[in-house]
N, C-alpha and C. Protein backbone atom coordinates (compact mmCIF):
# COMPACT_ATOMS: atom_id res chain seq x y z
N UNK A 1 2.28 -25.14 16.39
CA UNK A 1 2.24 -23.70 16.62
C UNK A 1 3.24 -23.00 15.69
N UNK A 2 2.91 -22.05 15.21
CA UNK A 2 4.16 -21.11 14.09
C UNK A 2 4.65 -20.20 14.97
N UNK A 3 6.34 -20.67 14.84
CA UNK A 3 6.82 -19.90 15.54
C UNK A 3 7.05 -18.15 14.34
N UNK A 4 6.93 -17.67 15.71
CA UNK A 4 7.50 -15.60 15.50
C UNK A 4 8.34 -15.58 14.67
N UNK A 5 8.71 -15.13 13.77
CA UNK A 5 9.81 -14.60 13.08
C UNK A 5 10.02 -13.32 13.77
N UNK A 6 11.21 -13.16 14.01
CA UNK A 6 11.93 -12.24 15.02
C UNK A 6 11.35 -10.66 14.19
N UNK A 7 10.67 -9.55 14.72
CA UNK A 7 10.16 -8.42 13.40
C UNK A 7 11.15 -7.74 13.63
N UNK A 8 11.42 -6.90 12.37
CA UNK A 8 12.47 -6.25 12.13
C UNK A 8 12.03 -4.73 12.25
N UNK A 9 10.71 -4.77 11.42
CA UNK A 9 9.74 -3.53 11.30
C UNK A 9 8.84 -3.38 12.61
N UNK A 10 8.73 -2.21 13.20
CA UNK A 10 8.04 -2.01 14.02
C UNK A 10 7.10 -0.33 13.44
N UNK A 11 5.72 -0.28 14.55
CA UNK A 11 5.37 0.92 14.26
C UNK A 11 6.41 2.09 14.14
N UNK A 12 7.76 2.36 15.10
CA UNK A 12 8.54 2.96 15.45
C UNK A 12 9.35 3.47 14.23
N UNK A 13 9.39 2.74 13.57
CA UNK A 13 9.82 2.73 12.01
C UNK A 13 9.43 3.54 11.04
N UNK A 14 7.51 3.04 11.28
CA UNK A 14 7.12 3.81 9.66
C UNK A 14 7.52 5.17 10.02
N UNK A 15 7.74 5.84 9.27
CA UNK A 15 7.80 7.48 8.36
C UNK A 15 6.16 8.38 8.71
N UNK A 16 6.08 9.14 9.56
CA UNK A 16 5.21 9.86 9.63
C UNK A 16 4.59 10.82 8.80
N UNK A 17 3.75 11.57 8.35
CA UNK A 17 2.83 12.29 8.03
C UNK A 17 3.97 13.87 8.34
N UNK A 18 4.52 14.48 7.53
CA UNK A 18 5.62 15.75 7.72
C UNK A 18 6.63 15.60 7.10
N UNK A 19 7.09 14.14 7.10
CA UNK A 19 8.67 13.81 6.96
C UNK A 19 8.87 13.77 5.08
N UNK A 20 9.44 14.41 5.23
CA UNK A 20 9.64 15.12 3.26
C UNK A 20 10.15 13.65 2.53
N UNK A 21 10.48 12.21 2.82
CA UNK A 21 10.46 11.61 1.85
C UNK A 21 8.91 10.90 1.43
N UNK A 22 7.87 11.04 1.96
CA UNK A 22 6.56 11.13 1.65
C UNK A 22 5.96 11.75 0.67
N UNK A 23 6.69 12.82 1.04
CA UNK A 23 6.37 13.81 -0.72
C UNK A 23 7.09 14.04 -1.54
N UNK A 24 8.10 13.10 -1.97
CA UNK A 24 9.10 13.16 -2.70
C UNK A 24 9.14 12.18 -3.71
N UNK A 25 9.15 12.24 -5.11
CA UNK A 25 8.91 11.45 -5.85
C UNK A 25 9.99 10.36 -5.84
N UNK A 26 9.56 9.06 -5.58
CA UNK A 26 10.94 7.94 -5.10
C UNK A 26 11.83 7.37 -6.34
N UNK A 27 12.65 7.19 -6.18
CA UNK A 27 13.90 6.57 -7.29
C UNK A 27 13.62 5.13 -7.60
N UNK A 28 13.72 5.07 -9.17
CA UNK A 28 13.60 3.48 -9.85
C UNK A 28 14.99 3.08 -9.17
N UNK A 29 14.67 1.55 -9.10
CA UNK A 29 15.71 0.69 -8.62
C UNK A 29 16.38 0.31 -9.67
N UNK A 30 17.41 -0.42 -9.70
CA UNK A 30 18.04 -1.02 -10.52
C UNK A 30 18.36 -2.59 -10.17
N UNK A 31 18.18 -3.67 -11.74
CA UNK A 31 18.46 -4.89 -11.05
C UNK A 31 19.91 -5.40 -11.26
N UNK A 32 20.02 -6.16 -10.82
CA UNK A 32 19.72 -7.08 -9.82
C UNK A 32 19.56 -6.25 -8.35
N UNK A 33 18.94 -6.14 -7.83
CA UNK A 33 18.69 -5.70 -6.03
C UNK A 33 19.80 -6.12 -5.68
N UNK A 34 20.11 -5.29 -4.70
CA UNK A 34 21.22 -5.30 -3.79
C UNK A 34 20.65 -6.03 -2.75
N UNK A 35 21.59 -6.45 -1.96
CA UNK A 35 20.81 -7.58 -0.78
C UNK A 35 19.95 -6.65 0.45
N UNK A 36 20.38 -5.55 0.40
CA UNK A 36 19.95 -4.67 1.39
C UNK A 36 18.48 -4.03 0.84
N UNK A 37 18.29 -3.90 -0.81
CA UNK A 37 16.60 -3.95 -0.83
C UNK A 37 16.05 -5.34 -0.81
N UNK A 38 16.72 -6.29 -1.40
CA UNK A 38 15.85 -7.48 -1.16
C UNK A 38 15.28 -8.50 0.36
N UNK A 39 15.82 -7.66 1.43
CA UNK A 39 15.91 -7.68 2.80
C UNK A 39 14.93 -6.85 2.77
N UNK A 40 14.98 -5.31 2.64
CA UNK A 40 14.05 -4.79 2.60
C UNK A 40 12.27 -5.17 2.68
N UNK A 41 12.18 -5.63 0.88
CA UNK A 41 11.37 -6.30 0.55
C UNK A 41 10.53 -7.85 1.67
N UNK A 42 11.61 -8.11 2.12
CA UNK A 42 11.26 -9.64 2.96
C UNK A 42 10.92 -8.78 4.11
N UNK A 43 11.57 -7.81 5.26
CA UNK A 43 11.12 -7.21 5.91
C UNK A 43 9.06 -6.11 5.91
N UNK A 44 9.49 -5.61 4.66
CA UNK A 44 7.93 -5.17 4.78
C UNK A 44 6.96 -6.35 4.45
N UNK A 45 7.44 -6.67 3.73
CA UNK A 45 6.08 -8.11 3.57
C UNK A 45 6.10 -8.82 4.75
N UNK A 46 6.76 -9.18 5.71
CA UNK A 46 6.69 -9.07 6.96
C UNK A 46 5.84 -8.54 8.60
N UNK A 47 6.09 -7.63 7.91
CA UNK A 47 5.30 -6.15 8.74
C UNK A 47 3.95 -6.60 8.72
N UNK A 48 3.76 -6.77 7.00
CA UNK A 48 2.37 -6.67 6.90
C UNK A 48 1.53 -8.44 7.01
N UNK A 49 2.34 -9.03 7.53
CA UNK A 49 1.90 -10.71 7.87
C UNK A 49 2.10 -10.80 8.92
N UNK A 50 2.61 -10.29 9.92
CA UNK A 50 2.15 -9.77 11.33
C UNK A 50 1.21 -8.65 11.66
N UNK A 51 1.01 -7.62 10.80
CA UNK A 51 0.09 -7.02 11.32
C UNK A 51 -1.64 -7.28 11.32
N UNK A 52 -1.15 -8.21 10.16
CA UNK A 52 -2.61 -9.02 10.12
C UNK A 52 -2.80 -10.27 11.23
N UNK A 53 -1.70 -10.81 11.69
CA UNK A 53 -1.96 -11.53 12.85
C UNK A 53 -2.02 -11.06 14.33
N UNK A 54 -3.72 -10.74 14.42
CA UNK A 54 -4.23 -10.39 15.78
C UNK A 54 -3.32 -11.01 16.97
N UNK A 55 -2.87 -11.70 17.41
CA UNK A 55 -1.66 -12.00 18.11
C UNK A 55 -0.85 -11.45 18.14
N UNK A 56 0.15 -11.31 16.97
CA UNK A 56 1.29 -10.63 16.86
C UNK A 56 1.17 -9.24 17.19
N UNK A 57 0.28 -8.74 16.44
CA UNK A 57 -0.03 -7.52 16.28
C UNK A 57 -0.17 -6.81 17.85
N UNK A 58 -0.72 -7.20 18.18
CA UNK A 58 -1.46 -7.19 19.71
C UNK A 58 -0.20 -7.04 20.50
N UNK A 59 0.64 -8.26 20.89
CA UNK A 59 2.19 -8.36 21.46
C UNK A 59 2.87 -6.72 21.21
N UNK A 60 3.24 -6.82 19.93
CA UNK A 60 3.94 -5.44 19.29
C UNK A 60 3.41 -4.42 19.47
N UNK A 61 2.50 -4.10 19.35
CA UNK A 61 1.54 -2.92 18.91
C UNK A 61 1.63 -2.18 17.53
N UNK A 62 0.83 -4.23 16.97
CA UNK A 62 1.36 -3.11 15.13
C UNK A 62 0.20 -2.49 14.71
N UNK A 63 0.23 -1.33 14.15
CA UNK A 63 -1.26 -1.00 13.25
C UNK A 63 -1.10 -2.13 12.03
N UNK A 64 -2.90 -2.66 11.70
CA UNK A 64 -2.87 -3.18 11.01
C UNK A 64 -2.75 -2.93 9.19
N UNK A 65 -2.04 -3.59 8.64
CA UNK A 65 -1.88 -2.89 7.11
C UNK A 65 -2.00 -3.67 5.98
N UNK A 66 -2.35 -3.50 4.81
CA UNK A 66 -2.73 -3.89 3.62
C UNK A 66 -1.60 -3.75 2.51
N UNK A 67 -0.78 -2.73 2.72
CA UNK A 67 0.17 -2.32 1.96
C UNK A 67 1.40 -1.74 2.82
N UNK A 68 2.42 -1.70 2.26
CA UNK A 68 3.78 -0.55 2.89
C UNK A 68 4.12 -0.51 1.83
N UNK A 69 4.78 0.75 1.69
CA UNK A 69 5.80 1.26 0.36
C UNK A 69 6.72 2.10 1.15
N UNK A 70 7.75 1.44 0.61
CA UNK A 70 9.46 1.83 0.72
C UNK A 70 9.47 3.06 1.62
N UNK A 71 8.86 4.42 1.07
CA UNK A 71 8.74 5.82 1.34
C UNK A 71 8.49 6.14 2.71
N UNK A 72 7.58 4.61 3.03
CA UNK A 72 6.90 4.94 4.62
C UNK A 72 8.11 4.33 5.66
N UNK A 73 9.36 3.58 5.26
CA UNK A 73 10.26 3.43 6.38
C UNK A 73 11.35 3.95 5.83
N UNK A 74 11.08 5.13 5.49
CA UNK A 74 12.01 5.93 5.06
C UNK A 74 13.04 6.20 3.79
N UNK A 75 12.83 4.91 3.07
CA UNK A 75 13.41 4.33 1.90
C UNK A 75 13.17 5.18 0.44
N UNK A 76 13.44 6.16 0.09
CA UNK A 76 13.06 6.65 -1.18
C UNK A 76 12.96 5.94 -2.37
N UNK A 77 12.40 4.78 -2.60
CA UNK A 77 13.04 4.08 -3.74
C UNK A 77 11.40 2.99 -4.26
N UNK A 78 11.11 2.99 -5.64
CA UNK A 78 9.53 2.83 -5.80
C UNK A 78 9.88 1.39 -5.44
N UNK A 79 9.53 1.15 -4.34
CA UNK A 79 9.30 -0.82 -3.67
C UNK A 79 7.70 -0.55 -3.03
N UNK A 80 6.83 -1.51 -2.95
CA UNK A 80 6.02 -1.55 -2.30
C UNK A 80 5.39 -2.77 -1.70
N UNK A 81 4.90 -3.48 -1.13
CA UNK A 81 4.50 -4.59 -0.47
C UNK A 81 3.22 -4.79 -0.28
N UNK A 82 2.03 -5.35 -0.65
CA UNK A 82 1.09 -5.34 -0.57
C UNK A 82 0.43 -7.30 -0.25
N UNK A 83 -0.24 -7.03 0.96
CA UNK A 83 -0.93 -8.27 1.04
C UNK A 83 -2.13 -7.92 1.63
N UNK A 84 -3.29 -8.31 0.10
CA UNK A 84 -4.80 -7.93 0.56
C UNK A 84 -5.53 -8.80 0.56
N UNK A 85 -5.87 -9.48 1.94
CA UNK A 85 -7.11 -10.13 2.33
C UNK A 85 -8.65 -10.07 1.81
N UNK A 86 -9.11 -10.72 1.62
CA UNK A 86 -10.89 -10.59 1.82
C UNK A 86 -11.68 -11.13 2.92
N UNK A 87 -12.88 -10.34 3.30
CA UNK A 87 -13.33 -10.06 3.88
C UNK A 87 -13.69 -11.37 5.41
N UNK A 88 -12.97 -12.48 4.82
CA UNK A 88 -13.01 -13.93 5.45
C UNK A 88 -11.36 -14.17 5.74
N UNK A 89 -10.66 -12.84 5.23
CA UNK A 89 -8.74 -13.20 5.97
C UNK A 89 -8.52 -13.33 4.97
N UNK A 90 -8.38 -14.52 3.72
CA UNK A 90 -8.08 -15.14 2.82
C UNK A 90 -7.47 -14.14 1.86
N UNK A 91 -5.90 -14.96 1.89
CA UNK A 91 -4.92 -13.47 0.99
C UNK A 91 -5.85 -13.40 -0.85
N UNK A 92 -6.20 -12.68 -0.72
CA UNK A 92 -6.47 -12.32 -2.54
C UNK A 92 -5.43 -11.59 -3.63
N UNK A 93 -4.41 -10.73 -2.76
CA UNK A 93 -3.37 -10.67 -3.61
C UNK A 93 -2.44 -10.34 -2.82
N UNK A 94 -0.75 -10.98 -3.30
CA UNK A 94 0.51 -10.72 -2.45
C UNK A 94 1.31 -10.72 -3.46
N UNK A 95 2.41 -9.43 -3.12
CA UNK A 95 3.25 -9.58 -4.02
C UNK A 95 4.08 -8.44 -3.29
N UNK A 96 5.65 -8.20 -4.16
CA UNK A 96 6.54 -6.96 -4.16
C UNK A 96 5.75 -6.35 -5.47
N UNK A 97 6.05 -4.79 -5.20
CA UNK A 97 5.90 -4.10 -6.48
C UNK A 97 7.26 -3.39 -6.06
N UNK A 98 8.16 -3.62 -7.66
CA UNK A 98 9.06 -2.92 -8.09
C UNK A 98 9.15 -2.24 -9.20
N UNK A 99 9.57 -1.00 -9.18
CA UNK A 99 9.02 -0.07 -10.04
C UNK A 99 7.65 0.24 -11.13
N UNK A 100 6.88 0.03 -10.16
CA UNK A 100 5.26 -0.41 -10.86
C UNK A 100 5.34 1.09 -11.40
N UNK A 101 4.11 0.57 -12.34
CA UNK A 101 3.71 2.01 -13.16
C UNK A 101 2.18 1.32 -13.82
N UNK A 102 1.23 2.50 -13.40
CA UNK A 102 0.15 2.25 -13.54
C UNK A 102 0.03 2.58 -15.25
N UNK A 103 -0.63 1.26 -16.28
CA UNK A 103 -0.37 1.70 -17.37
C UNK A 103 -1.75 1.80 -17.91
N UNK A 104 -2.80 1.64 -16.73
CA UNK A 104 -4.07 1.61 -17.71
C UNK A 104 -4.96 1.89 -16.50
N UNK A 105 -5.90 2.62 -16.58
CA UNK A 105 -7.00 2.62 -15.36
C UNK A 105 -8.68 3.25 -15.85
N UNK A 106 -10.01 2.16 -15.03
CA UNK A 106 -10.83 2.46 -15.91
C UNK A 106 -11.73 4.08 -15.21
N UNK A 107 -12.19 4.24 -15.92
CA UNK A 107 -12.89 5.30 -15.71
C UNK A 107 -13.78 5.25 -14.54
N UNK A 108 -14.46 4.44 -14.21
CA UNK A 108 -15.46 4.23 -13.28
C UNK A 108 -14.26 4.46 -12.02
N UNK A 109 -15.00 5.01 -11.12
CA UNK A 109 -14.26 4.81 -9.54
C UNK A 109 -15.21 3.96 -8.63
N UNK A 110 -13.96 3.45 -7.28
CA UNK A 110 -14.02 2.93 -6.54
C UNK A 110 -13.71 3.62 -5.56
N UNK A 111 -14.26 3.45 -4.09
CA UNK A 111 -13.63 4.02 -2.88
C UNK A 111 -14.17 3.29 -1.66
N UNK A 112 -13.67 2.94 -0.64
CA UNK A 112 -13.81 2.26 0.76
C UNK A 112 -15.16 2.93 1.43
N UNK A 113 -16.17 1.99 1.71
CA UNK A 113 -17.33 2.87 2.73
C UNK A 113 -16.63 3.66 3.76
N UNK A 114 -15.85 3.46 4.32
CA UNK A 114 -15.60 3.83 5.75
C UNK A 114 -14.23 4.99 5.20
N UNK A 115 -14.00 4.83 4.10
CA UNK A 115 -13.28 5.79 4.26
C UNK A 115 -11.38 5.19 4.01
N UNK A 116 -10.63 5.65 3.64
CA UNK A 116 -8.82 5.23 3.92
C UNK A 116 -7.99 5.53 4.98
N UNK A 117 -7.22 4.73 5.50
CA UNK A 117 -6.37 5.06 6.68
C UNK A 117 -4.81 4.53 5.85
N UNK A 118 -3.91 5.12 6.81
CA UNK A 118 -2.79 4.90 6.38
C UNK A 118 -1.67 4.46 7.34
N UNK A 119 -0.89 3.94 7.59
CA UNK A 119 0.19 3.47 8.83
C UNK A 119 1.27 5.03 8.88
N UNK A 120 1.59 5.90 8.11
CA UNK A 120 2.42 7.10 7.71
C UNK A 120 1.28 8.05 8.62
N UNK A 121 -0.45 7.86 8.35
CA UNK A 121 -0.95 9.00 9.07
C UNK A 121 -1.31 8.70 10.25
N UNK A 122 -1.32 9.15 11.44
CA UNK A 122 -2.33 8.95 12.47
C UNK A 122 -3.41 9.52 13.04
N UNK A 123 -3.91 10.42 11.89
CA UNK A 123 -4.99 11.12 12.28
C UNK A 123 -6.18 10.35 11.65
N UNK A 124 -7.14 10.21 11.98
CA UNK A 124 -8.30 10.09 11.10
C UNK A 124 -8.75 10.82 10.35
N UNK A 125 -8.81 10.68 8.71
CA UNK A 125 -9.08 11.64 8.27
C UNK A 125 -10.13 11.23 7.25
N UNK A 126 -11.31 12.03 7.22
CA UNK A 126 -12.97 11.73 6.94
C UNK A 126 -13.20 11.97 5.44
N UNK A 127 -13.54 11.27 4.76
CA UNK A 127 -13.81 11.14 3.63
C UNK A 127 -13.62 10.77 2.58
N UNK A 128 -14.29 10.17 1.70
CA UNK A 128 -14.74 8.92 0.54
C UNK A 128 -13.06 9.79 -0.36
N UNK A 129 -12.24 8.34 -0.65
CA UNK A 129 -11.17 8.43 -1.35
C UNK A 129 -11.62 7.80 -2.80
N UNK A 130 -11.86 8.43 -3.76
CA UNK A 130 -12.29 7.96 -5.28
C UNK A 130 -10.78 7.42 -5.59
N UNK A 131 -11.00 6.12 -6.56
CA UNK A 131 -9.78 5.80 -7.06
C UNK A 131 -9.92 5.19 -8.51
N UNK A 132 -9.02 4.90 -9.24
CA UNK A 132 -9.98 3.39 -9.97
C UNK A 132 -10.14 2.24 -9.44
N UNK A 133 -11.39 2.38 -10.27
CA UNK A 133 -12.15 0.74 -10.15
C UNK A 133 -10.98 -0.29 -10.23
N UNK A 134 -10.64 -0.43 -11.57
CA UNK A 134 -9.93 -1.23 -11.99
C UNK A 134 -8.34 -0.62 -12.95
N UNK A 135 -7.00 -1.17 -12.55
CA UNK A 135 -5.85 -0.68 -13.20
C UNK A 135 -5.35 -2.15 -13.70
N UNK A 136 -4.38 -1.69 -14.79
CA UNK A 136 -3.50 -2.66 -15.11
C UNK A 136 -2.35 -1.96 -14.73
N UNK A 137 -1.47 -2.69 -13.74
CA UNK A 137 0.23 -2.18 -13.31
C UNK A 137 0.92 -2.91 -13.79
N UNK A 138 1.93 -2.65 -14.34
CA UNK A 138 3.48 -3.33 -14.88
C UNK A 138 4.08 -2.82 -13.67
N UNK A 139 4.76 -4.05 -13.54
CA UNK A 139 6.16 -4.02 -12.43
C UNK A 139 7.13 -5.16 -12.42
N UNK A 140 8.09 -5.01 -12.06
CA UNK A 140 8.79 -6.55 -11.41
C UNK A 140 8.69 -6.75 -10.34
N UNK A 141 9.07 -7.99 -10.34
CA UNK A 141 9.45 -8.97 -8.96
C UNK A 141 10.83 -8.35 -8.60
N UNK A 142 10.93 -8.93 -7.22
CA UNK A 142 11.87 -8.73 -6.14
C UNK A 142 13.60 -9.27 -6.91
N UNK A 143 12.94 -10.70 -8.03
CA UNK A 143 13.66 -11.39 -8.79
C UNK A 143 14.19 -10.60 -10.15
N UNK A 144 13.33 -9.41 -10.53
CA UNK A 144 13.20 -9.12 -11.73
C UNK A 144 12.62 -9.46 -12.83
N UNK A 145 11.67 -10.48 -12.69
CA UNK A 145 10.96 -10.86 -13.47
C UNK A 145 9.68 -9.76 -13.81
N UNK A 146 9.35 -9.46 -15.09
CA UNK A 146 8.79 -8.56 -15.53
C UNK A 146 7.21 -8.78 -15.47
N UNK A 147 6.46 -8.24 -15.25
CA UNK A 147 5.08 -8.48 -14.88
C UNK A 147 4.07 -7.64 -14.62
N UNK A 148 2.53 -7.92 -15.75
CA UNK A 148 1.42 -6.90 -16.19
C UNK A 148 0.35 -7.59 -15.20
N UNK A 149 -0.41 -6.97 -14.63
CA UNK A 149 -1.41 -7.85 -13.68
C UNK A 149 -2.84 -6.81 -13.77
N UNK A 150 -3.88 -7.19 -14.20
CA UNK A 150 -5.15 -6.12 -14.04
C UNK A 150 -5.47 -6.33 -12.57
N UNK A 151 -6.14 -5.64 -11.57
CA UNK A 151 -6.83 -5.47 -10.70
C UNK A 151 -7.85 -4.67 -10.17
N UNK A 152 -8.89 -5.45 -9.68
CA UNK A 152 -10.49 -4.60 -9.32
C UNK A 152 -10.38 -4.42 -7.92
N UNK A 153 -11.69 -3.67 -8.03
CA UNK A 153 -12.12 -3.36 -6.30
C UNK A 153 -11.15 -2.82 -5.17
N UNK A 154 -11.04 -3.85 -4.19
CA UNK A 154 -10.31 -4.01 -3.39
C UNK A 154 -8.78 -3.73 -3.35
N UNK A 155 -8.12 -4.84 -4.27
CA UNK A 155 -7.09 -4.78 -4.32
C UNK A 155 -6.90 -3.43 -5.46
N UNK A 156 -7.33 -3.20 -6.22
CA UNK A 156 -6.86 -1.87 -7.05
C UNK A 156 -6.51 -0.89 -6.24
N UNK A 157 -7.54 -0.75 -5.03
CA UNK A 157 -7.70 0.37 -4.36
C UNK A 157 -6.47 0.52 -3.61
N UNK A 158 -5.94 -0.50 -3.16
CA UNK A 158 -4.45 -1.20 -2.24
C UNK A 158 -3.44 -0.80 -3.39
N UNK A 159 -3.25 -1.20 -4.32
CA UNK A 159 -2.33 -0.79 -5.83
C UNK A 159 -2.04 0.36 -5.49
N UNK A 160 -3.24 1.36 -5.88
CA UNK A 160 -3.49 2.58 -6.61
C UNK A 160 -2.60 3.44 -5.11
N UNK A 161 -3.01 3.32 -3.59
CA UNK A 161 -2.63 3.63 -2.54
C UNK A 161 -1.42 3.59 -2.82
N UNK A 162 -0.78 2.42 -2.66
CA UNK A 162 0.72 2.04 -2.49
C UNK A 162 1.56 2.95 -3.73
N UNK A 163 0.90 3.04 -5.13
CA UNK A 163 1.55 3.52 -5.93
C UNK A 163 1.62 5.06 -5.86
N UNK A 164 0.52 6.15 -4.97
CA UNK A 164 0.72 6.98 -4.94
C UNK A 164 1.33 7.48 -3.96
N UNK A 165 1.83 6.48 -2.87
CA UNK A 165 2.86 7.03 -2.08
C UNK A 165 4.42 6.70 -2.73
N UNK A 166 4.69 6.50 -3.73
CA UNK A 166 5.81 5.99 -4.92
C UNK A 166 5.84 7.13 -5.30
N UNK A 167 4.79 7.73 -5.35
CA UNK A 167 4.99 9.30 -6.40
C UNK A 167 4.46 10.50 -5.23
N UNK A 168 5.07 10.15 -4.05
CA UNK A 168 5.00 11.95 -2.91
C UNK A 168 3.60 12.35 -3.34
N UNK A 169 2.69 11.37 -3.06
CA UNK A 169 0.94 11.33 -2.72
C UNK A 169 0.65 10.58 -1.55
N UNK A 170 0.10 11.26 -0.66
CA UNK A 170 -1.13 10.60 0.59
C UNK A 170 -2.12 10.08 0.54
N UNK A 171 -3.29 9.87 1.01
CA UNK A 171 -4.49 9.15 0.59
C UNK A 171 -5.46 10.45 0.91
N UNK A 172 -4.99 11.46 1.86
CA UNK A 172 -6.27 12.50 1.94
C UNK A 172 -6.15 13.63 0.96
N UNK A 173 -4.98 13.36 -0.09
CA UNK A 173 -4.48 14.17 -1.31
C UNK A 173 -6.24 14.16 -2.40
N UNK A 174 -6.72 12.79 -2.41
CA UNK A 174 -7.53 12.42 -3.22
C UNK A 174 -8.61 13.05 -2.76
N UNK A 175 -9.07 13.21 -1.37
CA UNK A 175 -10.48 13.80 -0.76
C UNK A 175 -10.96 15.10 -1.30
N UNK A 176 -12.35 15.25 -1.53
CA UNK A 176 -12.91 16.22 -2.71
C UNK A 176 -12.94 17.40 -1.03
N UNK A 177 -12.16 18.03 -1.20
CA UNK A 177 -11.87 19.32 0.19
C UNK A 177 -13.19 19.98 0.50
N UNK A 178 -13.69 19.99 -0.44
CA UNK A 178 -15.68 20.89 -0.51
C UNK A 178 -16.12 20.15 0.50
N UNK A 179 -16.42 19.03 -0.11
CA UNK A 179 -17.57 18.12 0.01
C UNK A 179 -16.75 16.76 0.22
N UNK A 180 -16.32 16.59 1.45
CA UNK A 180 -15.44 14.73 1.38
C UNK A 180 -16.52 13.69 1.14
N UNK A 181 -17.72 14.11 1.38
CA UNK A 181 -18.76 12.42 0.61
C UNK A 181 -19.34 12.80 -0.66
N UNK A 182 -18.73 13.24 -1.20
CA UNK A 182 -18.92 13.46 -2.70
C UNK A 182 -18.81 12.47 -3.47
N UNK A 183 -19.45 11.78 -4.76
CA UNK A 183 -18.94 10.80 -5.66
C UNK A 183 -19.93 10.75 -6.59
N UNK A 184 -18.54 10.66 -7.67
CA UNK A 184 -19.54 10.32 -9.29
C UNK A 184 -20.87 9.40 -8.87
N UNK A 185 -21.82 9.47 -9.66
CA UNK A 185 -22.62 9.02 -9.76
C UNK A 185 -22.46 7.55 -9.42
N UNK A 186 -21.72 6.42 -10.79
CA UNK A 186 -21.35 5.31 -10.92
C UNK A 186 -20.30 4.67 -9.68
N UNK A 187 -19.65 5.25 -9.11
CA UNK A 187 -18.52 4.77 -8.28
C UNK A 187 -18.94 3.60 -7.90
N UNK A 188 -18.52 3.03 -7.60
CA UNK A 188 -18.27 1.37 -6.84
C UNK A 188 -18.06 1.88 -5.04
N UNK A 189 -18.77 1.55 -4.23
CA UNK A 189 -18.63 1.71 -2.77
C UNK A 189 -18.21 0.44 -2.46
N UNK A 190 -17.40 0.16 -1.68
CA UNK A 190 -16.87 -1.15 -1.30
C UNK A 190 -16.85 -1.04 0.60
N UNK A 191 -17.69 -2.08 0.98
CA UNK A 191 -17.88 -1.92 2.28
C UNK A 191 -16.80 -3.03 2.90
């Protein structure tokens, strides 16, 4: 049986939907990390490996998540945490992003059938989030190790999220206000 790691992060934590470091463009880090972001870092990646465990989750009452960035537990500072499953559990991408910067993105969009949710919002809020398809992000590791990674679909869409709450962006920032099921022609729907 795997034992609990004691959580540090609780819902109680994230940063709500009002609270001005959400919309505030967050501060590059500097390396070497101080032990108090690299705790950080081990803490949200955390969050989000319990919130994917229906057990845990359940016990706590975590919402379940794909990503956290720094901004959402209050942290002004571009960190983000992302662990994205496919559609069978199976992690398809995990990592820290430290000071990512999106350096390439393709033209075609992507967006979730059902729509984006966020752990910062608790409202439901209706309609097709266009993103790119596909980005290449530069960032480092938690270590500092320097690192270019392309990503499609799914996980782009998790990237592109996490990185625009780095830069005092929401996910219903993106929704076409007219018309929320609006979309280019080409987009990629991902169910």
């Amino acid at each position: 049986m795997k034992k609990e790691k004691f959580i540090l992060i609780l819902m109680k934590d994230i940063v709500r939907d009002g609270d001005p470091v959400l919309r505030r463009v967050s501060d590059d880090l500097t390396f070497p990390l101080s032990d108090h972001y690299k705790k950080l870092a081990d803490d949200m990646m955390e969050y989000l490996i319990n919130s994917q465990d229906p057990k845990i989750a359940e016990k706590h009452q975590l919402r379940a998540g794909v990503g956290l960035a720094a901004p959402q537990v209050g942290e002004g500072v571009k960190m983000a945490a992302l662990l994205v499953p496919d559609d069978q559990g199976n992690i398809i991408f995990k990592d820290i992003f430290v000071n990512p910067e999106i350096i390439s993105e393709s033209v075609r969009q992507a967006c979730l059938s059902e729509g984006e949710g966020c752990l910062s919002v608790d409202e439901v809020i209706n309609g097709y989030v266009p993103r790119p398809d596909k980005l290449t992000v530069h960032y480092y590791t938690v270590d500092g190790e320097e690192k270019t990674i392309r990503l499609k679909d799914y996980p782009a869409i998790v990237a592109s999220h996490e990185i625009d709450h780095l830069n005092g962006h929401l996910f219903y920032d993106r929704i076409n206000k007219k018309d929320p099921y609006s979309l280019k022609e080409d987009t990629v729907v991902i169910s």
